[in-house]
N, C-alpha and C. Protein backbone atom coordinates (compact mmCIF):
# COMPACT_ATOMS: atom_id res chain seq x y z
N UNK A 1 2.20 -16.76 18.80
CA UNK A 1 2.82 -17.18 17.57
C UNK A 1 3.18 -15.95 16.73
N UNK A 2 4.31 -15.62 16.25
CA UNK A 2 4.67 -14.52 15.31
C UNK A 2 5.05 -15.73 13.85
N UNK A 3 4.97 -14.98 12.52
CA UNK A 3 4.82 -15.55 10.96
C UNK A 3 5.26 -14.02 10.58
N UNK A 4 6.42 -14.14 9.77
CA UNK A 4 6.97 -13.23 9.27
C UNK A 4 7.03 -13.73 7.75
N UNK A 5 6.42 -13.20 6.60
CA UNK A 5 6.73 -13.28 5.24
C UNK A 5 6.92 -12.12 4.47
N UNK A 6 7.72 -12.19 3.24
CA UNK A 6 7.80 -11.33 2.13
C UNK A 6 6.47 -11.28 0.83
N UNK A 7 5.92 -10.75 0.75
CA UNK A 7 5.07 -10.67 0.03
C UNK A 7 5.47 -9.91 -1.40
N UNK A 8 5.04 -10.11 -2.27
CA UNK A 8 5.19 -9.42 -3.97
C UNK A 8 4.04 -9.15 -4.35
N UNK A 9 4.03 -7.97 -4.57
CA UNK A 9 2.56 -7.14 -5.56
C UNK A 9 3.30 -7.29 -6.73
N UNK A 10 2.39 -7.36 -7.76
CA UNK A 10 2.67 -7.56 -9.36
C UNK A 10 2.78 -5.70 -9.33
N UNK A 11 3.66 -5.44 -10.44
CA UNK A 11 4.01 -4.47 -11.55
C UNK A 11 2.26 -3.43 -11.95
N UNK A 12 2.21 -2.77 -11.32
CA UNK A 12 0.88 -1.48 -11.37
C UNK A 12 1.35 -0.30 -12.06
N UNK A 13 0.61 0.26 -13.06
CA UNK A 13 0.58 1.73 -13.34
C UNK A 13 0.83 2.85 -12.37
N UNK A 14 0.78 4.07 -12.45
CA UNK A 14 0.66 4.88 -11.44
C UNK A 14 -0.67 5.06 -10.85
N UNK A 15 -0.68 4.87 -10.27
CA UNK A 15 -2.49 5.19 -9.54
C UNK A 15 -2.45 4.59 -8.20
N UNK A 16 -4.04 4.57 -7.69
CA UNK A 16 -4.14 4.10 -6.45
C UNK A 16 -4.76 2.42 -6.49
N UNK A 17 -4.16 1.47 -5.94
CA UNK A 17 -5.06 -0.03 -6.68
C UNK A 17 -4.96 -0.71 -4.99
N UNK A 18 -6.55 -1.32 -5.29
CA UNK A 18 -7.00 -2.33 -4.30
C UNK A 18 -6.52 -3.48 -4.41
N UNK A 19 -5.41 -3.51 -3.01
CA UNK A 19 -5.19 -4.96 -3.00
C UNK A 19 -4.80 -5.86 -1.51
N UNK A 20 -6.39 -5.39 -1.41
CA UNK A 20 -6.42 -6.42 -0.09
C UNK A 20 -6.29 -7.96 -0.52
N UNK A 21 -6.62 -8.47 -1.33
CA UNK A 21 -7.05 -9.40 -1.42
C UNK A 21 -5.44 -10.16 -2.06
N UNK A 22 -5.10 -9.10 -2.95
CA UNK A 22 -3.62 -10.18 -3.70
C UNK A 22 -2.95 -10.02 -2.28
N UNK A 23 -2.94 -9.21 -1.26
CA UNK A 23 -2.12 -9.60 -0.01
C UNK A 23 -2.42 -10.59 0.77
N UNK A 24 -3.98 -10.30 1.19
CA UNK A 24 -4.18 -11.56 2.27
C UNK A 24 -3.94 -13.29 1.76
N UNK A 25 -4.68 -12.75 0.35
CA UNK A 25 -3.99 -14.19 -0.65
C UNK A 25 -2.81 -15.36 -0.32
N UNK A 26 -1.81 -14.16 0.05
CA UNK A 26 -0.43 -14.54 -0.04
C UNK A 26 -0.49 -14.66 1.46
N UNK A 27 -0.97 -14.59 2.26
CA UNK A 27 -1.02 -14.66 3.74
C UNK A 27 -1.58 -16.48 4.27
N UNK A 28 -1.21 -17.53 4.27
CA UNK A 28 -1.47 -18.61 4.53
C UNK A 28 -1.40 -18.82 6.00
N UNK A 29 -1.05 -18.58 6.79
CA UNK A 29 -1.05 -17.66 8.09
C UNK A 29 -1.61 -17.23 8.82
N UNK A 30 -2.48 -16.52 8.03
CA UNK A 30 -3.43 -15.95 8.63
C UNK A 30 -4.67 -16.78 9.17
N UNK A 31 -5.00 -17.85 8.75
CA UNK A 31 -5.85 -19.03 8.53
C UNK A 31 -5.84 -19.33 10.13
N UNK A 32 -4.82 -19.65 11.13
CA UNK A 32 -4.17 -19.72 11.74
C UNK A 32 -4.59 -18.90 13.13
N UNK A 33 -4.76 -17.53 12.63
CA UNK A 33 -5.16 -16.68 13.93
C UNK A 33 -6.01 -16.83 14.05
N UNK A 34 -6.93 -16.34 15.75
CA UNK A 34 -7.66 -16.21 16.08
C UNK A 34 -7.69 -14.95 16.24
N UNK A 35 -6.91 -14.11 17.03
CA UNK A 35 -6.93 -12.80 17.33
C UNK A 35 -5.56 -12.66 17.32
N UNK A 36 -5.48 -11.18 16.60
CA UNK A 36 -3.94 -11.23 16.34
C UNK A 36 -3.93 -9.71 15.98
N UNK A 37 -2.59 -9.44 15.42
CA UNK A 37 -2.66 -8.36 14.33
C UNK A 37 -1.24 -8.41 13.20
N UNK A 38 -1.78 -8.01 12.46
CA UNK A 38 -1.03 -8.27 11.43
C UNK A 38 -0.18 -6.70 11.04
N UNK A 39 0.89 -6.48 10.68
CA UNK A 39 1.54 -5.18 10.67
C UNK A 39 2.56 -5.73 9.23
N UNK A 40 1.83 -4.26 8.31
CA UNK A 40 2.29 -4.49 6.50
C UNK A 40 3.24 -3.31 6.72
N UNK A 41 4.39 -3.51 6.10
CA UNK A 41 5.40 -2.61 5.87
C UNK A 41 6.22 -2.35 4.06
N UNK A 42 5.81 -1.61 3.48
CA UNK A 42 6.13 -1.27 2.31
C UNK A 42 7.42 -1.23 2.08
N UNK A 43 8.40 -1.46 1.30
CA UNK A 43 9.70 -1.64 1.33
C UNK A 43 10.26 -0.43 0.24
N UNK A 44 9.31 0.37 -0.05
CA UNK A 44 9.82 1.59 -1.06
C UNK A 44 9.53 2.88 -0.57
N UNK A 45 10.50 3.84 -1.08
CA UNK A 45 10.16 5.08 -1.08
C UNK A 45 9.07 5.88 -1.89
N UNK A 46 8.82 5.44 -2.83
CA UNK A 46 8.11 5.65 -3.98
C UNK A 46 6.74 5.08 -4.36
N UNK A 47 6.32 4.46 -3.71
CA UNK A 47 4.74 4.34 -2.88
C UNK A 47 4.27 4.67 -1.95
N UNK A 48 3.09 3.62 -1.31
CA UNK A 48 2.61 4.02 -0.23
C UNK A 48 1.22 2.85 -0.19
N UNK A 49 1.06 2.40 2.04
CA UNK A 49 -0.05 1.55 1.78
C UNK A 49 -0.65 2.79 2.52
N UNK A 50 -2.34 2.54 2.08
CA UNK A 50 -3.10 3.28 2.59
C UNK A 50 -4.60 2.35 2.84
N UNK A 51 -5.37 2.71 3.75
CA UNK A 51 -7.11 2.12 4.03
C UNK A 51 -7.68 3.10 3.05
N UNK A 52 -8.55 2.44 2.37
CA UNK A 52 -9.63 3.44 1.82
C UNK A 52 -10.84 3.19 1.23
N UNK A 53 -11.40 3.27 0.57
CA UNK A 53 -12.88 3.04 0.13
C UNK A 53 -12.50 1.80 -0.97
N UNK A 54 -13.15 0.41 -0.67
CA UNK A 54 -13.10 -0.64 -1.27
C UNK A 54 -13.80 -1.06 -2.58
N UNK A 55 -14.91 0.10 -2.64
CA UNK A 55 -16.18 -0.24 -3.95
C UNK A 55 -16.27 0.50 -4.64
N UNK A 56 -15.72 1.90 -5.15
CA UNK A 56 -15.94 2.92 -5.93
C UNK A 56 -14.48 3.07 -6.67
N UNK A 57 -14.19 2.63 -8.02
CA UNK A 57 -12.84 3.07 -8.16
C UNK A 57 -12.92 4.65 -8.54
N UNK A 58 -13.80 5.41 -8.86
CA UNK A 58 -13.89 6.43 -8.63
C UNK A 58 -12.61 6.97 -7.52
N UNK A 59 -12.90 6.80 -6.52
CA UNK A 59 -12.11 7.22 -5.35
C UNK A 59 -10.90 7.21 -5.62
N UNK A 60 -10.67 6.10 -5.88
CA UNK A 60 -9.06 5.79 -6.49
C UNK A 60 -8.52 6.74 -7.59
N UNK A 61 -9.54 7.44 -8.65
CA UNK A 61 -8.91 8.01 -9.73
C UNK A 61 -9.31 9.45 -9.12
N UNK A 62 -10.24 9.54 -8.29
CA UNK A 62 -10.42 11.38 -7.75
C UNK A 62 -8.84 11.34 -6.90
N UNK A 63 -8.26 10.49 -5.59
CA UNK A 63 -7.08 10.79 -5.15
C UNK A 63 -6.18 11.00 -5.68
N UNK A 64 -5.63 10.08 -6.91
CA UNK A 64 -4.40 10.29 -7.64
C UNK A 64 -4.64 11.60 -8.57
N UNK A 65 -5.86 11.97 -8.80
CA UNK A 65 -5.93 13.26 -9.34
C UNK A 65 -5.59 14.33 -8.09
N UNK A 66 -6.12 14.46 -7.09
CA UNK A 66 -5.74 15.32 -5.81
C UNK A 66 -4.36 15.26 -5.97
N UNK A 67 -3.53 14.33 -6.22
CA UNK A 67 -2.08 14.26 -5.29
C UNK A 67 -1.30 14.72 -7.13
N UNK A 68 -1.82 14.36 -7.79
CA UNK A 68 -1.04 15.00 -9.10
C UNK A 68 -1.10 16.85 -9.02
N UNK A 69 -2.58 17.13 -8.49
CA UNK A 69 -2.32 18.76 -8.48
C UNK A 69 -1.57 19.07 -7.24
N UNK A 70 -1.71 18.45 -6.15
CA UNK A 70 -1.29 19.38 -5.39
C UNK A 70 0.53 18.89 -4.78
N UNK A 71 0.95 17.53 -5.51
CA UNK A 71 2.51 17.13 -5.64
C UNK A 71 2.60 17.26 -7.34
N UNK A 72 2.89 18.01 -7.59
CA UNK A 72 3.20 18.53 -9.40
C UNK A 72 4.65 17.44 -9.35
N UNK A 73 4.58 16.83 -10.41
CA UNK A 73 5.43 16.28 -11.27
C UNK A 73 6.25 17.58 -12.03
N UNK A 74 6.04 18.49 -12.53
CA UNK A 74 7.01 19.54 -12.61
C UNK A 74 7.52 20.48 -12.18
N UNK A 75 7.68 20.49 -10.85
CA UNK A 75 8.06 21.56 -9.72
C UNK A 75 9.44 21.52 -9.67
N UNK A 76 10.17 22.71 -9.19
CA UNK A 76 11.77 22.78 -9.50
C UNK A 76 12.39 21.61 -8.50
N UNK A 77 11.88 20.76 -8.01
CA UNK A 77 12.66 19.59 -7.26
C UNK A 77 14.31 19.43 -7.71
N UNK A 78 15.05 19.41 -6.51
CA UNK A 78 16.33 19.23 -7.00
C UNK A 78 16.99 18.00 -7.43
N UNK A 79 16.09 17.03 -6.48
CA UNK A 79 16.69 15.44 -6.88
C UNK A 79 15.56 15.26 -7.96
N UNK A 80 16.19 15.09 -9.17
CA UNK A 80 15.88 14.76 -10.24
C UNK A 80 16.41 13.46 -11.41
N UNK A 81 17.38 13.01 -10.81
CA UNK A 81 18.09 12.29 -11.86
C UNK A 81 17.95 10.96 -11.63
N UNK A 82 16.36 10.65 -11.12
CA UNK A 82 15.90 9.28 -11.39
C UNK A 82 14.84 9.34 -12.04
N UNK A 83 14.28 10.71 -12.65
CA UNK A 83 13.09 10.93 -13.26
C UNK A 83 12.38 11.80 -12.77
N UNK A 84 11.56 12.72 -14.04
CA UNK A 84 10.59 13.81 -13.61
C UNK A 84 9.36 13.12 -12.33
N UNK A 85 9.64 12.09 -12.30
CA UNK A 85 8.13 11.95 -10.91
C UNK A 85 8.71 11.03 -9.93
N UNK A 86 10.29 10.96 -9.76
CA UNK A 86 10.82 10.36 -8.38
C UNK A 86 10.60 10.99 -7.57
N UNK A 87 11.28 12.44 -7.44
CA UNK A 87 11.12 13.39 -6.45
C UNK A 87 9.25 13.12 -5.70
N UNK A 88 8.36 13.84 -6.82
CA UNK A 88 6.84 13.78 -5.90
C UNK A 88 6.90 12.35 -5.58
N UNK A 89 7.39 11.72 -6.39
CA UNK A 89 7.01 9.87 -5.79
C UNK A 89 7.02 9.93 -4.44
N UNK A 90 8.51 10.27 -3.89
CA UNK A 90 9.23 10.21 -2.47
C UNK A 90 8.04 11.07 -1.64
N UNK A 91 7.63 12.44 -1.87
CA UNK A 91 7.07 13.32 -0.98
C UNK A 91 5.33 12.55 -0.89
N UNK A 92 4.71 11.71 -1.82
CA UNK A 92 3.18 11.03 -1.93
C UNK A 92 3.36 10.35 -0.67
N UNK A 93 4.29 9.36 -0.98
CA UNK A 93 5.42 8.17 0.18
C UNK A 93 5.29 8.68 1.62
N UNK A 94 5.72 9.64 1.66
CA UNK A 94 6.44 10.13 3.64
C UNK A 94 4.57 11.06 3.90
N UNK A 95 3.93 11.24 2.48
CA UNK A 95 2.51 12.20 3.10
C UNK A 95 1.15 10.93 3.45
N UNK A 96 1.32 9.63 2.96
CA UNK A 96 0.56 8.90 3.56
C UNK A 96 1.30 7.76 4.26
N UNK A 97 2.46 7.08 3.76
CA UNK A 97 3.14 6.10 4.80
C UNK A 97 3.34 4.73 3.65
N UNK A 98 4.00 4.02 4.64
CA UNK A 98 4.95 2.53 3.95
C UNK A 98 3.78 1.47 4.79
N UNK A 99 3.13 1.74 5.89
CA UNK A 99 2.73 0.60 6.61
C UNK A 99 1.54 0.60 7.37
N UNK A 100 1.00 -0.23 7.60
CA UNK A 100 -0.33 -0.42 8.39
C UNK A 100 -0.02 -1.65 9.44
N UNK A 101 -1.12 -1.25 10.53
CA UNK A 101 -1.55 -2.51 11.66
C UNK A 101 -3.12 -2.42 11.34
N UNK A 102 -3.11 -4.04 11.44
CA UNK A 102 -4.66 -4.36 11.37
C UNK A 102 -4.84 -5.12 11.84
N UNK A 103 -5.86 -5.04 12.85
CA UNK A 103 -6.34 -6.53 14.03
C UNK A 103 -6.95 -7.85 12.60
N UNK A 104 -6.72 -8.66 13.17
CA UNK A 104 -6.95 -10.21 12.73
C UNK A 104 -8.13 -10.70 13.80
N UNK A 105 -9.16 -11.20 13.69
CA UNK A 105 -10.06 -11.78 14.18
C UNK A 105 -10.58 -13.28 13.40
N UNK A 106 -10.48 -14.63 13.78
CA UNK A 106 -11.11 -15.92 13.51
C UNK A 106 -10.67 -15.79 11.77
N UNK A 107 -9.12 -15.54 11.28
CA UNK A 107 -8.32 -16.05 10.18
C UNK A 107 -8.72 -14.47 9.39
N UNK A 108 -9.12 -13.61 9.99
CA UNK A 108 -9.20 -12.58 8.66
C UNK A 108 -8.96 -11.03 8.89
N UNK A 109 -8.53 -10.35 8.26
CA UNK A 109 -8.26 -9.03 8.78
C UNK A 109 -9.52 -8.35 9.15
N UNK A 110 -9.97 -7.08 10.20
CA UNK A 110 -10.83 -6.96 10.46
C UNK A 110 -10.91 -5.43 9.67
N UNK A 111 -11.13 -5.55 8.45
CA UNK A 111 -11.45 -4.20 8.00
C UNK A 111 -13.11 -3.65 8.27
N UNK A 112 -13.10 -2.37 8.24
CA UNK A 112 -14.45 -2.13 8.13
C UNK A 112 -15.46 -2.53 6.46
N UNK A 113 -16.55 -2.07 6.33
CA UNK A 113 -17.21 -2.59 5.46
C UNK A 113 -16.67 -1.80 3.97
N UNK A 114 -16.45 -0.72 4.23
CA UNK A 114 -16.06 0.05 2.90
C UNK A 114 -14.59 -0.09 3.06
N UNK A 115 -13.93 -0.66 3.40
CA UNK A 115 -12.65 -0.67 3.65
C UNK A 115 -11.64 -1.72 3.27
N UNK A 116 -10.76 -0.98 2.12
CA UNK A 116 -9.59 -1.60 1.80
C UNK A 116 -8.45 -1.37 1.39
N UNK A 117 -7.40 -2.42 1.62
CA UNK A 117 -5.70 -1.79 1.68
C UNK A 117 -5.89 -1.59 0.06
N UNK A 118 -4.87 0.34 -0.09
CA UNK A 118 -4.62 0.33 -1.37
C UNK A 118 -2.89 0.61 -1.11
N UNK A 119 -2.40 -0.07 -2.36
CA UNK A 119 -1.19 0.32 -2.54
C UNK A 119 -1.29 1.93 -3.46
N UNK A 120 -0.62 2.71 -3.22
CA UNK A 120 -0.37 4.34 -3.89
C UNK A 120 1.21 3.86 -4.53
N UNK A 121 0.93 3.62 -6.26
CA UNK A 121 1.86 3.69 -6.88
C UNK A 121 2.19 4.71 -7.51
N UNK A 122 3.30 5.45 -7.28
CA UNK A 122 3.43 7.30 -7.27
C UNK A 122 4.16 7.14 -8.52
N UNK A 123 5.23 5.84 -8.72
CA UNK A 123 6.13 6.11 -10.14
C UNK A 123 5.34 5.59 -11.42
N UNK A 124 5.70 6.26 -12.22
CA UNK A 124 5.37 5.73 -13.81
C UNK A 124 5.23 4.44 -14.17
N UNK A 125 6.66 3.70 -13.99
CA UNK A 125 6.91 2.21 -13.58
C UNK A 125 7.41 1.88 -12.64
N UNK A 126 7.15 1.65 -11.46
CA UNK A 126 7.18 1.21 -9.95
C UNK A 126 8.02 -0.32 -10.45
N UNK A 127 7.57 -1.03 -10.87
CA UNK A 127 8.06 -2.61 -10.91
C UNK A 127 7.25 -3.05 -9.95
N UNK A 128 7.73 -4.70 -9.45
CA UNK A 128 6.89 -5.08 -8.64
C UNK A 128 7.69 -4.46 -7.26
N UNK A 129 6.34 -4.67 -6.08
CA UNK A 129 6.34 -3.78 -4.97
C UNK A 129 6.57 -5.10 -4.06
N UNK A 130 7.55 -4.64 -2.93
CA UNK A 130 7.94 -5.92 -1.47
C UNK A 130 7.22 -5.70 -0.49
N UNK A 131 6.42 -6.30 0.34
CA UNK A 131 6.09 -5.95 1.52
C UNK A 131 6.03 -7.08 2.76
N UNK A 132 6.86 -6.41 3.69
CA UNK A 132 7.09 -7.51 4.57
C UNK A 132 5.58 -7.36 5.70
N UNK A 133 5.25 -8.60 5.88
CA UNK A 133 3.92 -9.01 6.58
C UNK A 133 4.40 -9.53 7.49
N UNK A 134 4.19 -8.95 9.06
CA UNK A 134 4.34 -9.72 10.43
C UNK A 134 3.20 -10.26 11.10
N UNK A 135 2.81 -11.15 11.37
CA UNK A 135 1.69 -11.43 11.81
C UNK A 135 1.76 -12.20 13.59
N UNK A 136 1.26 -11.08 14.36
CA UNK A 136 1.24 -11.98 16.08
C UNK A 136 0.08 -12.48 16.01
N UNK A 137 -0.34 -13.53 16.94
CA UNK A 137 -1.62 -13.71 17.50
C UNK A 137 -1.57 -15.07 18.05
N UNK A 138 -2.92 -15.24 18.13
CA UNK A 138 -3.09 -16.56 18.58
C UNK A 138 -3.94 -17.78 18.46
């Protein structure tokens, strides 16, 4: 069985935010598998999905601090004329990725225990974020 949907993340600040849950949410589908895998694809340049530590938002505010020093928002970037933090937006984007595969086991993704999807919102105001969800299994 393949289930192909569009999914919508609500409108986030810049930072790193946990959202396994507003995704699988939206996953009715998933209910469905037994063993499968599910493959998330980000539809922007200017984010990013990533696995990462599910219980400490700590983590979340130490990374976006890492990626602010070491992708500067004021570096001589030439594409500039969508805003001082499009440019690093794009380079956060292509340094962790748009997409994940994750096995599905008896209706649920099989993350590990500390483990969860974050969206990396790199722009100021991102808007809301698309992500297309394929889901095989059986």
């Amino acid at each position: 069985m393949w289930h192909r949907q569009t999914l919508v993340l609500k409108p986030r600040a810049r930072g790193f935010h946990l959202v396994t849950d507003e995704i699988t949410g939206q996953l009715a589908a998933l209910a469905d598998i037994n063993t499968g895998l599910l493959h998330l694809l980000l539809q922007h340049t200017s984010a990013s999905l990533t696995l990462n530590e599910n219980c400490d938002p700590s983590v979340r505010a130490d990374m976006e601090n890492h990626f602010l020093r070491h992708v500067p928002q004021d570096a001589p970037y030439e594409h500039d004329y969508e805003g001082l933090d499009d440019m690093p937006a794009h380079i956060k984007s292509s340094l962790l990725g748009v997409s994940l595969l994750l096995p599905i086991g008896r209706g649920k993704v099989l993350l590990g225990t500390w483990q969860g999807i974050w969206l990396g919102e790199h722009r100021n105001r991102g808007g809301e974020r698309r992500i297309i969800a394929t889901l095989q299994g059986e």
